[in-house]
Protein backbone atom coordinates (compact mmCIF):
# COMPACT_ATOMS: atom_id res chain seq x y z
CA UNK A 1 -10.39 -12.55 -25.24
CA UNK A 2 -10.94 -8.81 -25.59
CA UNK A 3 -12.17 -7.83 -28.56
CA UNK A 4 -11.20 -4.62 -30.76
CA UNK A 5 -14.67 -3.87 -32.06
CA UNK A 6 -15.83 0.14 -31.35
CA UNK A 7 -19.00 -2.16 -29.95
CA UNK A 8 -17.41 -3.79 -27.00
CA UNK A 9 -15.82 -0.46 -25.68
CA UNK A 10 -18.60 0.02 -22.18
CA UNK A 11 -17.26 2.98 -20.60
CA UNK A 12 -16.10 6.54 -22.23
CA UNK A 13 -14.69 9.14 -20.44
CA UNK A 14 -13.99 12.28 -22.20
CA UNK A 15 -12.00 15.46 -21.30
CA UNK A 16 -12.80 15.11 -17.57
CA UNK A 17 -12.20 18.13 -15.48
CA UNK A 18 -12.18 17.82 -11.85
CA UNK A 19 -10.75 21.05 -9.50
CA UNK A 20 -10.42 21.20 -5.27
CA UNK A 21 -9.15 24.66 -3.81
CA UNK A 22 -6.01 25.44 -5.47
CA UNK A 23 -5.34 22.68 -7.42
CA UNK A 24 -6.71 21.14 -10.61
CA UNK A 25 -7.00 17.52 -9.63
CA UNK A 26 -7.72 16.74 -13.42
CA UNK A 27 -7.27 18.17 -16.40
CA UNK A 28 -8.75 16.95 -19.18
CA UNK A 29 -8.48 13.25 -18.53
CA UNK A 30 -9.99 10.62 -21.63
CA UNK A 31 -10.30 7.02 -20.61
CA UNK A 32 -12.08 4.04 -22.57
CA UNK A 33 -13.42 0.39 -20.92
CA UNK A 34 -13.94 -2.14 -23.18
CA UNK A 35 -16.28 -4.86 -21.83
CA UNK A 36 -14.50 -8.04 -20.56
CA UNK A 37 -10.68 -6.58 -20.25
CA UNK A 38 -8.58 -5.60 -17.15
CA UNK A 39 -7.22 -1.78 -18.16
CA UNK A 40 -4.81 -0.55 -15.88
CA UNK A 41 -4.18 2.81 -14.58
CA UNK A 42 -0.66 4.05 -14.00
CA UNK A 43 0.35 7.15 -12.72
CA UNK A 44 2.90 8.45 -10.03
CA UNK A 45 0.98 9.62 -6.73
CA UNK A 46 -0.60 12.86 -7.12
CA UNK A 47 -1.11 12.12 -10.96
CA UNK A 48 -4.87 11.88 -10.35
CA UNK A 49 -5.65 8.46 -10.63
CA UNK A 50 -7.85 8.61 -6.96
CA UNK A 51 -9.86 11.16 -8.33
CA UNK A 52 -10.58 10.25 -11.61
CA UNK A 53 -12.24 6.83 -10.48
CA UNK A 54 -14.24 8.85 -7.50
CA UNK A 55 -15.08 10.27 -10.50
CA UNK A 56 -16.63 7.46 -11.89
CA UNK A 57 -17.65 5.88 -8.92
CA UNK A 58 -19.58 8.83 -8.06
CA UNK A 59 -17.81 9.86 -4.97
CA UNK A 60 -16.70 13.39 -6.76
CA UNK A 61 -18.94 15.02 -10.00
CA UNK A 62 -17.04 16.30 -12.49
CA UNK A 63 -16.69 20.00 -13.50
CA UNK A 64 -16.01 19.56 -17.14
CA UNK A 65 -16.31 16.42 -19.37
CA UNK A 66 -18.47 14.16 -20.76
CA UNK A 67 -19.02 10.26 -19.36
CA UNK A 68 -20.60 7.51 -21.77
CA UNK A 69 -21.83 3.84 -20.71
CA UNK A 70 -22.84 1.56 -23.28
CA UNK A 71 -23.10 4.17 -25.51
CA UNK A 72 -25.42 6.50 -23.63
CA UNK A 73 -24.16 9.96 -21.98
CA UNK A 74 -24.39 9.90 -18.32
CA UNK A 75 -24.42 11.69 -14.90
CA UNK A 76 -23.06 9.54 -12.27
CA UNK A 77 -24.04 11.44 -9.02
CA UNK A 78 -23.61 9.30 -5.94
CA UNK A 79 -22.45 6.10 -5.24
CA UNK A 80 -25.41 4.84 -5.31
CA UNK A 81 -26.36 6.50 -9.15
CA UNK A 82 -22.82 4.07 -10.26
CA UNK A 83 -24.16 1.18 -8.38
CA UNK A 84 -26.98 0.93 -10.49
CA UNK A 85 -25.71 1.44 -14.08
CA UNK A 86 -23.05 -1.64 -12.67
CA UNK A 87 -19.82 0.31 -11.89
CA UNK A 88 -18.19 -0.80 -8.08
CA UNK A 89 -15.23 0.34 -6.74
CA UNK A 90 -12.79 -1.67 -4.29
CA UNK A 91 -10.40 1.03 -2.61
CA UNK A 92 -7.16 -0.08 -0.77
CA UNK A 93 -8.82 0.03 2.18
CA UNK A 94 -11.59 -2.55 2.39
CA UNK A 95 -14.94 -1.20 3.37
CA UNK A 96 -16.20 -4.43 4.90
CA UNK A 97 -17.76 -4.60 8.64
CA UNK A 98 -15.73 -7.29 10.90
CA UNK A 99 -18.23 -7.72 12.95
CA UNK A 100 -20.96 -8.48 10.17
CA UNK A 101 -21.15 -11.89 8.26
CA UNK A 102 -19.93 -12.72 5.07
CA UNK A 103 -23.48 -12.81 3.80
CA UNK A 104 -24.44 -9.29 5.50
CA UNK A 105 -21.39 -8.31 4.24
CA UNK A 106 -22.02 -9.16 0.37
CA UNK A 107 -25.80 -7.19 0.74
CA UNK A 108 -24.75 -4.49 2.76
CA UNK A 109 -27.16 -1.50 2.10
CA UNK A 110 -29.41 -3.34 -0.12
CA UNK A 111 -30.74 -6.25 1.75
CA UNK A 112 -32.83 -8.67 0.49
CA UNK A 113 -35.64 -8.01 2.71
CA UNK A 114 -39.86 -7.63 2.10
CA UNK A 115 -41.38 -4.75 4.24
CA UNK A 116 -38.69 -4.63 6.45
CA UNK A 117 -38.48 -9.08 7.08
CA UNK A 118 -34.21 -9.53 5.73
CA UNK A 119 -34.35 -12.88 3.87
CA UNK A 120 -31.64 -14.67 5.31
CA UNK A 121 -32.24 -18.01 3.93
CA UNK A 122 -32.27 -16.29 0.32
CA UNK A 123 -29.19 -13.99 1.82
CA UNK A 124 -27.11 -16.87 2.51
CA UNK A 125 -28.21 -18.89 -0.86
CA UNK A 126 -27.30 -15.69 -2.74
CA UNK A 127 -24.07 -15.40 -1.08
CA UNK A 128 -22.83 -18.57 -1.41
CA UNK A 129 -23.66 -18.37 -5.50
CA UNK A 130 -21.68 -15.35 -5.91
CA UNK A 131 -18.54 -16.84 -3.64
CA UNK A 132 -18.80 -19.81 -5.82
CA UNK A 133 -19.08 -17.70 -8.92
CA UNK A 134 -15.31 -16.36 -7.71
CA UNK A 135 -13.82 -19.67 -7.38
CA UNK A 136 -14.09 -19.37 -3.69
CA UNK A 137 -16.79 -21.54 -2.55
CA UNK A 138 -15.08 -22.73 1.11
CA UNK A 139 -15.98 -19.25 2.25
CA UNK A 140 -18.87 -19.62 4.29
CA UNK A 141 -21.47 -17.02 4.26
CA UNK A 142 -21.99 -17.35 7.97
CA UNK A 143 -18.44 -16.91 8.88
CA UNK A 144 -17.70 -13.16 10.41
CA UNK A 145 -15.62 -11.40 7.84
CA UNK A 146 -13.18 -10.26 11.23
CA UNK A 147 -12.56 -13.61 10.63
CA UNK A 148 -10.82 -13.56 7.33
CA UNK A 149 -7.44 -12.90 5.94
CA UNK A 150 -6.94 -9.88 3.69
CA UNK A 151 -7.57 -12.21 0.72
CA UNK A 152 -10.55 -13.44 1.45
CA UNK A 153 -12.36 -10.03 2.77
CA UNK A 154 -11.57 -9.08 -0.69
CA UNK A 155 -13.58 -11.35 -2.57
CA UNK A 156 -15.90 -10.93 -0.36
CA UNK A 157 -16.21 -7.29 -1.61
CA UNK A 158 -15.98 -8.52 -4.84
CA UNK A 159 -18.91 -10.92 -4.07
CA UNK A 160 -20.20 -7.14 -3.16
CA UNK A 161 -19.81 -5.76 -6.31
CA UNK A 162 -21.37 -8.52 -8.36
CA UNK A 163 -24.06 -8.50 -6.01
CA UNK A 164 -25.10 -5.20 -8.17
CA UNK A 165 -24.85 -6.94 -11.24
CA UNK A 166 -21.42 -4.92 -11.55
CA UNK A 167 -20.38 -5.19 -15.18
CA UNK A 168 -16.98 -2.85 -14.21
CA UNK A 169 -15.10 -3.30 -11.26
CA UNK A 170 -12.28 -0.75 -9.79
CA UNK A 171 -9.46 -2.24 -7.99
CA UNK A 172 -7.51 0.26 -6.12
CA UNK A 173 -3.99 -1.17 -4.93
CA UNK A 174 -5.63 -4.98 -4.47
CA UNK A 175 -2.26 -6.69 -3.44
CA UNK A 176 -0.71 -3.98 -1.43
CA UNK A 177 -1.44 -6.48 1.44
CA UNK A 178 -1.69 -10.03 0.13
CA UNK A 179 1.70 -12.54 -0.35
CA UNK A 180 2.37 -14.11 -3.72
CA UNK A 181 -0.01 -17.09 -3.49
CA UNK A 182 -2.59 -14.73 -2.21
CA UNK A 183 -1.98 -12.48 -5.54
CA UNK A 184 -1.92 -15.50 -7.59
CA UNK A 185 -5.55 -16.02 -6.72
CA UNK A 186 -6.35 -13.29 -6.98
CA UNK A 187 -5.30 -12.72 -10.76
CA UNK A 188 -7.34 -16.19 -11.16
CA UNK A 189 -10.38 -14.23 -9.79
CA UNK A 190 -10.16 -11.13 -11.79
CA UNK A 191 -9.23 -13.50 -15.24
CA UNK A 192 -12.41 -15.77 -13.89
CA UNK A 193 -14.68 -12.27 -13.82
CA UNK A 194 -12.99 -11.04 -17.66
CA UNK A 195 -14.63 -14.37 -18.97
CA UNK A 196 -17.91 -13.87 -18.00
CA UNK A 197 -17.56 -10.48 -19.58
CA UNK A 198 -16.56 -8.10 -16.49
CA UNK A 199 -14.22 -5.16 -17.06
CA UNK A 200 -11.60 -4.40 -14.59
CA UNK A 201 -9.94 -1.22 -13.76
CA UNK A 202 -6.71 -2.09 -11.81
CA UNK A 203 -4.90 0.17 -10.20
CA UNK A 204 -1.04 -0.66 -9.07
CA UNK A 205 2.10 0.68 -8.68
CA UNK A 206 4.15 -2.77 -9.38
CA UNK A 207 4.43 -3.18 -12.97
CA UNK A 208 5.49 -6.61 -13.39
CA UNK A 209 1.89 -7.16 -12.08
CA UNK A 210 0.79 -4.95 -14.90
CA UNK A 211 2.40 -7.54 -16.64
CA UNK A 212 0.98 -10.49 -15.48
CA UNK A 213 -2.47 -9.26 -15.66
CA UNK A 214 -3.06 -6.17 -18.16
CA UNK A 215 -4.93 -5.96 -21.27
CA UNK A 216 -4.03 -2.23 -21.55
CA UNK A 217 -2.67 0.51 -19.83
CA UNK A 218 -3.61 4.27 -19.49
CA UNK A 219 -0.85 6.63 -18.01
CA UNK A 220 -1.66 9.92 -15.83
CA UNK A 221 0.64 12.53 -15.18
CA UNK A 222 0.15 15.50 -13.67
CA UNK A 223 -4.03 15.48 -14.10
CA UNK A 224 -3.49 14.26 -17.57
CA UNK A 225 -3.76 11.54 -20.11
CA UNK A 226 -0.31 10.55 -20.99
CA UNK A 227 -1.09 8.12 -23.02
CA UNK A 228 -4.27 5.72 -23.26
CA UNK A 229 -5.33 2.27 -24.64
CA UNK A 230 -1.57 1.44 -24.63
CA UNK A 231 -0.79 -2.73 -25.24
CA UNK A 232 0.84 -4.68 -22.57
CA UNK A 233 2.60 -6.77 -24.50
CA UNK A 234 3.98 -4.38 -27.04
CA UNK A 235 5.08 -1.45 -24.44
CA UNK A 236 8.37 -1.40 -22.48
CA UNK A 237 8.71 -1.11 -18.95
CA UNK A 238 10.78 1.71 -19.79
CA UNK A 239 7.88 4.12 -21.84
CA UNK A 240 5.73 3.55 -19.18
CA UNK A 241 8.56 4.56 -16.46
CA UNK A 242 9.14 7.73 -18.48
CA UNK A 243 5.09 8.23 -19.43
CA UNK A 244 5.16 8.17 -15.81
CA UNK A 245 7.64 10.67 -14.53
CA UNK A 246 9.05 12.29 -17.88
CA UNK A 247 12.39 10.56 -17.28
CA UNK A 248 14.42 7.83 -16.73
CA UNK A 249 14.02 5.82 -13.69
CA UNK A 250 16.37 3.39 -12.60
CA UNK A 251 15.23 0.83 -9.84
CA UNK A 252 19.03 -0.31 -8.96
CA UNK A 253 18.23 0.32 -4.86
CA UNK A 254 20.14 3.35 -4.10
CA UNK A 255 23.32 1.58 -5.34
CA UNK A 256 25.07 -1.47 -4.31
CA UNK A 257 25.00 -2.17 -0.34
CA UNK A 258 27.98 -0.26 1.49
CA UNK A 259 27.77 -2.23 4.83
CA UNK A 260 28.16 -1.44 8.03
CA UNK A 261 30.60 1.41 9.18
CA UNK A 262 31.42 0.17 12.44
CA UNK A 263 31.94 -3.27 13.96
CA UNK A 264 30.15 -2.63 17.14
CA UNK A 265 26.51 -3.36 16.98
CA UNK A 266 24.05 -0.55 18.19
CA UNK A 267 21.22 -2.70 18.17
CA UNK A 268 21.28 -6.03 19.61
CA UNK A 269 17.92 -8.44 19.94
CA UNK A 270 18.24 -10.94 22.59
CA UNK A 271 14.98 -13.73 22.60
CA UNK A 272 13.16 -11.31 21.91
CA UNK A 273 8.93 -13.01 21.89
CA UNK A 274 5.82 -12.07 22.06
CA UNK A 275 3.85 -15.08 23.30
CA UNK A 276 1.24 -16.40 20.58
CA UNK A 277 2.50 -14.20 17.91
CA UNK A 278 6.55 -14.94 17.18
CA UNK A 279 8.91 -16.96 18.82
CA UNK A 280 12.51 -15.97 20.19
CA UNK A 281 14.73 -14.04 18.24
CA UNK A 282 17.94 -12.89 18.11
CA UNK A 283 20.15 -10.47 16.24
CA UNK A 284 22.55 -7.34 15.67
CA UNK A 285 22.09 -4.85 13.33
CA UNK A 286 25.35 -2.29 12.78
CA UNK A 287 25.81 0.91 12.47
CA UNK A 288 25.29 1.82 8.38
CA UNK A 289 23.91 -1.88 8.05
CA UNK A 290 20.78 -2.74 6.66
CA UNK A 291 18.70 -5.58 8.12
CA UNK A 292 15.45 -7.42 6.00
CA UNK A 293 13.17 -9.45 7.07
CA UNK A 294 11.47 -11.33 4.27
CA UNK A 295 8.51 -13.66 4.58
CA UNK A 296 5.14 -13.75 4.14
CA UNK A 297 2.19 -11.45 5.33
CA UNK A 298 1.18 -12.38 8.45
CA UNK A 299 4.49 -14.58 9.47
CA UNK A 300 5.51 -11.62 12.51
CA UNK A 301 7.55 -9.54 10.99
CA UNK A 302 6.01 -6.20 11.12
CA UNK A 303 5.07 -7.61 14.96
CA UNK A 304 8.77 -8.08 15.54
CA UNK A 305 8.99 -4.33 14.76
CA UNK A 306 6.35 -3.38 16.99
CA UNK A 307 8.01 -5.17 19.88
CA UNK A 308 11.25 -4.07 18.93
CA UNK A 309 9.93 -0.13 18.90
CA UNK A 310 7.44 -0.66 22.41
CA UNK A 311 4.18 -0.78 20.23
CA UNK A 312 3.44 -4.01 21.34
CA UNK A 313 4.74 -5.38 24.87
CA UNK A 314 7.21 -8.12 24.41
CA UNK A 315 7.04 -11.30 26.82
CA UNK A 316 10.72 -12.31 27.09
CA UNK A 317 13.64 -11.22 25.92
CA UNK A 318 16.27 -7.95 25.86
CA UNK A 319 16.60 -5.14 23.18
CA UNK A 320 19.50 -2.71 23.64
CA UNK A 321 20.73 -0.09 22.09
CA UNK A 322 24.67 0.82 22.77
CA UNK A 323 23.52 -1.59 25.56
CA UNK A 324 21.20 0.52 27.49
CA UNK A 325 18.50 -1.94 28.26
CA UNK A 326 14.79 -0.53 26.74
CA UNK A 327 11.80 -0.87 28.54
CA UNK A 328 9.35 -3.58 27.52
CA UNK A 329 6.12 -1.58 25.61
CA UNK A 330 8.01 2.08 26.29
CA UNK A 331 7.48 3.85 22.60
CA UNK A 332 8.72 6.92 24.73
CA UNK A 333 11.59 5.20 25.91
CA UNK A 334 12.89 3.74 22.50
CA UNK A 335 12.42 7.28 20.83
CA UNK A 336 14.95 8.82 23.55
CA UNK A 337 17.26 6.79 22.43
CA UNK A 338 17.21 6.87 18.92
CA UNK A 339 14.67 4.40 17.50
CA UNK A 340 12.25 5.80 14.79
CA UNK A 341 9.74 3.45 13.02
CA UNK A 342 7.79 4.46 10.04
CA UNK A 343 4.65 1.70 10.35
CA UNK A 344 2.99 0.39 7.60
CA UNK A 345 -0.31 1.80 7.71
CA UNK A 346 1.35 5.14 8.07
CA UNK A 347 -2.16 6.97 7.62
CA UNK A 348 -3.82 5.28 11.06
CA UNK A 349 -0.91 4.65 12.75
CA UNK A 350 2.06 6.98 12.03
CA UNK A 351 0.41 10.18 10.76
CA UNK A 352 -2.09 13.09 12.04
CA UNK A 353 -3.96 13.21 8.91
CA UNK A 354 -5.88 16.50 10.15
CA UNK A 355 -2.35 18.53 11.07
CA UNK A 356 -0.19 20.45 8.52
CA UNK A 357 2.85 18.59 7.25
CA UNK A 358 4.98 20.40 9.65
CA UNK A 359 3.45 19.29 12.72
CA UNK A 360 3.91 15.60 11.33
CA UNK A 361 7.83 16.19 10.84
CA UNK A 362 8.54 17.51 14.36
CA UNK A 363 6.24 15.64 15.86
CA UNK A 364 8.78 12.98 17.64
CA UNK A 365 11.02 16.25 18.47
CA UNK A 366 8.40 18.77 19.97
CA UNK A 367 10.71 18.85 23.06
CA UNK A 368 13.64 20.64 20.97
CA UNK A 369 10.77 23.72 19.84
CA UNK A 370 9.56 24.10 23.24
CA UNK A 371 9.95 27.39 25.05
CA UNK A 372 8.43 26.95 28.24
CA UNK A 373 5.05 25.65 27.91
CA UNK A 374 4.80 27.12 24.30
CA UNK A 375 5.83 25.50 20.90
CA UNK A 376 8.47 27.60 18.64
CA UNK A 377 6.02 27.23 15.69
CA UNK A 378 8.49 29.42 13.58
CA UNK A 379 11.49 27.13 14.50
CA UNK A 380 9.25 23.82 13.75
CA UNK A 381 8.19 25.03 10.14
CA UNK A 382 12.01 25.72 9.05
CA UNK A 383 13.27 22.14 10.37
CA UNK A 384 10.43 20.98 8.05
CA UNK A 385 10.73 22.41 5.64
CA UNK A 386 14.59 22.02 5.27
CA UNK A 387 13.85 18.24 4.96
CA UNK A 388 10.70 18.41 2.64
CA UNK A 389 13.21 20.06 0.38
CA UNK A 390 16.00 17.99 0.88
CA UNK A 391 13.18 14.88 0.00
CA UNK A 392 11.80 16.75 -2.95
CA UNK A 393 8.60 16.71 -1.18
CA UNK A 394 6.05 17.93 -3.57
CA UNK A 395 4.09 19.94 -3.01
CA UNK A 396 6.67 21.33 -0.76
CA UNK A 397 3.87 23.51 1.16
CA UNK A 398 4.40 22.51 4.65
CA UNK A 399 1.85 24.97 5.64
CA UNK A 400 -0.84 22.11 4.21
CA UNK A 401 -2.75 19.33 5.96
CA UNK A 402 -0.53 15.96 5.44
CA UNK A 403 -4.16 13.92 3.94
CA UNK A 404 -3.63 16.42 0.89
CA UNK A 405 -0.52 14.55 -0.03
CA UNK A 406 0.00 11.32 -1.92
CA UNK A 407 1.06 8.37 -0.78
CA UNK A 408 4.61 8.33 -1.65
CA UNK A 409 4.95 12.32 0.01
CA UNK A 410 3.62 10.81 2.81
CA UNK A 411 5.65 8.16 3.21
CA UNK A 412 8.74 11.00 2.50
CA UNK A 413 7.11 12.84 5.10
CA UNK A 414 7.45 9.98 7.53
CA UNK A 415 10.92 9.64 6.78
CA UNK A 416 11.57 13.29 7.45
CA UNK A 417 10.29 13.02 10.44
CA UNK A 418 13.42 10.64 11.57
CA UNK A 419 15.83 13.11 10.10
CA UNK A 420 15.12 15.99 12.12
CA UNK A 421 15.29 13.25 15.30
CA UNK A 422 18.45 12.14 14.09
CA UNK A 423 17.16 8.74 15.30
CA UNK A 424 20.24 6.03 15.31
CA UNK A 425 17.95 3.25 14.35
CA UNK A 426 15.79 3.29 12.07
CA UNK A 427 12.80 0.51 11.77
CA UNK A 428 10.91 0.71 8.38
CA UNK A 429 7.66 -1.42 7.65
CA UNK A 430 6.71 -1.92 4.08
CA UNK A 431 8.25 1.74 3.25
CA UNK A 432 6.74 1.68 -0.64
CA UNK A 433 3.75 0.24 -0.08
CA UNK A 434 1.40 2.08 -2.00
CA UNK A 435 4.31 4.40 -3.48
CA UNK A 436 5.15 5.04 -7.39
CA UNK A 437 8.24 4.41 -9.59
CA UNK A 438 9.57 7.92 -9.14
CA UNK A 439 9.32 8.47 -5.57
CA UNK A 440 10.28 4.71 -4.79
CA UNK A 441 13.67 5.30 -6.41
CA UNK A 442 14.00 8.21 -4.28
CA UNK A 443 12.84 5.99 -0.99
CA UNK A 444 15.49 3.86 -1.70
CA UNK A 445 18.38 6.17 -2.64
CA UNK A 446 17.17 7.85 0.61
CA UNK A 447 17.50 4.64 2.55
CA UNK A 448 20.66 3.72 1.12
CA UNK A 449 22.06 7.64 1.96
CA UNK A 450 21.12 7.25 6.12
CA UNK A 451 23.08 3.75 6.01
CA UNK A 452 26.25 5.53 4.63
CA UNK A 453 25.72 8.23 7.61
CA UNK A 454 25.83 5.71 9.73
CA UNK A 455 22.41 4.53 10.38
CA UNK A 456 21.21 0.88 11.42
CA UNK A 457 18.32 0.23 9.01
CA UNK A 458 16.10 -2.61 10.03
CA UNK A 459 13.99 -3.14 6.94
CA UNK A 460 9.99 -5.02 6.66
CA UNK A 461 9.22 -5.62 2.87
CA UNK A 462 6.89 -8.22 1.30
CA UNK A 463 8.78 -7.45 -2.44
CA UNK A 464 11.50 -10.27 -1.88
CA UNK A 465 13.16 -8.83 -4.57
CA UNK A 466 13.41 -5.01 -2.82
CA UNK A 467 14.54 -7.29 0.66
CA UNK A 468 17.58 -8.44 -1.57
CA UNK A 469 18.39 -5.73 -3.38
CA UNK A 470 18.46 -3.09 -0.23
CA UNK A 471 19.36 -5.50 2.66
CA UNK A 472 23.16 -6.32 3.46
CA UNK A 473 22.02 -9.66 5.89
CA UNK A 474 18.66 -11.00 5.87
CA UNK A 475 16.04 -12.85 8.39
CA UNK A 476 13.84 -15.04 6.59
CA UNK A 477 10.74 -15.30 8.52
CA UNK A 478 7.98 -18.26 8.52
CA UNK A 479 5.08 -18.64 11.20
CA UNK A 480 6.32 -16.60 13.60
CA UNK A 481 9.54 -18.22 13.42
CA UNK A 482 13.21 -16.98 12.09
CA UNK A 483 14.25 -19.70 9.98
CA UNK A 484 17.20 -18.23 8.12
CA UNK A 485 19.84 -15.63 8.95
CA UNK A 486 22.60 -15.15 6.40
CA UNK A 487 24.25 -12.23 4.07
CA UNK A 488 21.75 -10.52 1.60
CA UNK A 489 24.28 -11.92 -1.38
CA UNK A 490 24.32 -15.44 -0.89
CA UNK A 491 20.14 -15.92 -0.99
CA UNK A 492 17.86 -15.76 -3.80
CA UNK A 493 14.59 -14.82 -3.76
CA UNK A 494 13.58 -18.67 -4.41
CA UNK A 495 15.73 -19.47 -1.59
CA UNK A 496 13.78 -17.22 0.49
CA UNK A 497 10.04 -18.81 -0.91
CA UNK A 498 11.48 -22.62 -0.23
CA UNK A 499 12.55 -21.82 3.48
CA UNK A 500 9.14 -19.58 3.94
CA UNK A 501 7.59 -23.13 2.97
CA UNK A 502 9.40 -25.09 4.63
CA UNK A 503 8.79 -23.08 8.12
CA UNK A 504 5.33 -22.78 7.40
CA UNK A 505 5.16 -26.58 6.82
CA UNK A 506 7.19 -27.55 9.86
């Protein structure tokens, strides 16, 4: 139970000031831990949240403010400086070495070694206590963390943390790749850490986890405090929505499905497999109709989108589009005619992080800017930028590198890059992963709008609830298996958990 008392508050952040070139990242930011709660941290992307906790992890020093821990003014000025006064930080994506064991893992960069001998008897011991202390003691310390699902390379980074006698641990987006029995444990984890006295920042853009798991709730918008030390249980969904973006957002998908607007399928799936990782499917998706697959992470459906797109080479079966037969693994050959897939880890798989946002837009349609052997640069930027400001992008700057954008302008970004293809089918894998309340309203008005121009949407999401609410028919996928195929309307979402358990089982 967290406790009001001024004495239990650990961490202090005052009037934090953080700048980059031509932009003030934060602006005056106030933030207060108290010892043994989980505060979360809301915010739209671009709101600051990233910084201010590379703030306090010690990956950026502030340039005005004041930081207090247990009382006592501090300078946190490496990771290393936060490390030792007990602050960790888990960021979306893991920083844990596959090839390494779980035990290497856990002491990684302070090894518990005498002139230069590692202990690994003591290594492994040590290890093992701090899985146990998580409720996870069936993780072996000598197993190679390649080895492990998302969910359990995350406790073994919180093993990490605790390993430095971490009294606060950061959480950055920790269920952006785990299913709901994954998430489940891992809210038993982070309750399991409260009781023993741990705080926990959480980061997450899906409130009804905020729900689930908050103490209290600080808002950023814009570089600044919103609003701080807010209740859980005594604020609506809706003040934190408009804390958020300073209005109203309303999650209703982009409006009710339209279906498709033609009978003729443009995309038909014919045993499609890829042997070892799904078995044979088969479907149509419509013109204007959108497709879901629902299941659980790691069940084959983001591999089914691969196979579909030529990412990965499928083993057997046909895809066509207006029946033209596509090549098995031809990424070139499904982008002439008309496929477009925004992945799920758009940063290392679907965007050139180091190119301005122009060059990401056009980069599926350089042959249309050609001239020769040259690129029409001028050409390129006004395509872009037409559809960064039909998307709102923000900042609308397509002049700047793409990394300088949040998440959810990336993942606009991405989409752009389809509409200036005028791609005919459109593949999306987890398309707000990652993104806030304002510009995930916008995804899915967006989605909804290309479906009503005629676009076949096939649609990846591991919200059940977003599958539903933005799919017209829906694939219910279990172990690599399709084990339902029906209309969107006649399934609930625990419909959809019973036959992902049953499939699983079977």
């Amino acid at each position: 139970m967290v406790t009001t008392d001024q004495d239990s508050r650990l961490l202090r952040m005052s009037g934090i000031v953080k700048h980059f070139p031509g932009a003030a990242a934060l602006d005056g930011v106030d933030l207060d831990i108290r010892a043994g709660e989980v505060h979360c941290l809301l915010g739209q992307n671009g709101a600051g949240k990233s910084t201010l906790i590379k703030v306090l992890a010690g990956v950026h020093q502030p340039d005005a403010g004041a930081i207090r821990w247990n009382g006592e003014e501090v300078t946190i000025s490496s990771t290393m400086d936060a490390l030792k006064l007990g602050i960790a930080a888990m960021y979306q994506e893991l920083d844990v070495v596959d090839g390494l064991t779980v035990a290497e893992n856990i002491f990684l960069g302070h090894e518990l070694a005498t002139t230069g001998v590692l202990h690994r008897k003591r290594t492994t011991e040590h290890a093992a206590q701090l899985l146990a202390r998580l409720g996870h003691p069936e993780i072996s310390p000598h197993r190679e963390v390649g080895q492990l699902p998302a969910a359990g390379k995350q406790v073994v980074s919180m093993a990490r943390a605790l390993s430095y006698q971490a009294q606060l641990i950061i959480m950055d987006e920790p269920s952006a790749v785990l299913d709901p029995e994954e998430v489940d444990n891992l809210f038993r984890v982070v309750r399991s850490l409260t009781e023993q006295g741990v705080a926990v920042i959480y980061i997450s853009h899906r409130l009804e986890e905020i729900r689930r798991i908050g103490d209290r709730i600080t808002v950023l918008k814009d570089g600044r405090t919103a609003a701080t030390g807010l209740e859980v249980g005594q604020t609506p969904t809706s003040e934190l929505i408009s804390l958020m973006t300073g209005r109203e957002v309303v999650t209703d998908f982009g409006g009710a499905p339209s279906g498709p607007t033609a009978e003729e399928p443009v995309l038909e799936v014919e045993d499609l497999a890829v042997q070892g990782v799904f078995d044979p499917v088969s479907f149509t998706v419509r013109p204007g109709e959108v497709v879901g697959l629902a299941g659980l992470v790691g069940a084959g459906r983001s591999e089914i989108l691969e196979a579909l797109y030529g990412a990965r080479r499928r083993t057997s079966g046909t895809v066509k589009i207006h029946g033209r037969v596509l090549r098995a693994g031809s990424v070139t050959d499904a982008v002439n005619h008309g496929m477009g897939l925004a992945p799920e880890e758009r940063k290392s798989q679907g965007l050139l992080l180091d190119q301005p946002i122009y060059r990401n837009i056009t980069l599926s349609t350089f042959a249309r800017f050609a001239r020769g052997l040259l690129l029409n640069e001028r050409a390129e930027r006004q395509a872009a930028r037409q559809k960064a400001e039909a998307l709102q992008l923000s900042p609308p700057d397509v002049d700047r590198q793409i990394r300088t954008l949040s998440g959810g302008n990336q993942q606009k970004a991405m989409l752009a890059r389809w509409l200036v293809h005028g791609c005919e089918v459109l593949l999306l894998d987890e398309p707000t992963r990652g993104v806030d309340v304002g510009a995930r309203a916008d995804i899915y008005t967006l989605i909804r709008d290309l479906a009503r121009q005629g676009t076949a949407v096939l649609l990846v999401s591991s919200e059940i609830e977003e599958v539903l609410g933005l799919a017209d028919r829906v694939l219910v996928v279990a172990d690599g298996a399709v084990v339902h195929q029906g209309p969107a309307a006649e399934i609930d979402e625990h419909r959809v958990l019973d036959l992902v358990m049953e499939g699983s089982a079977a």
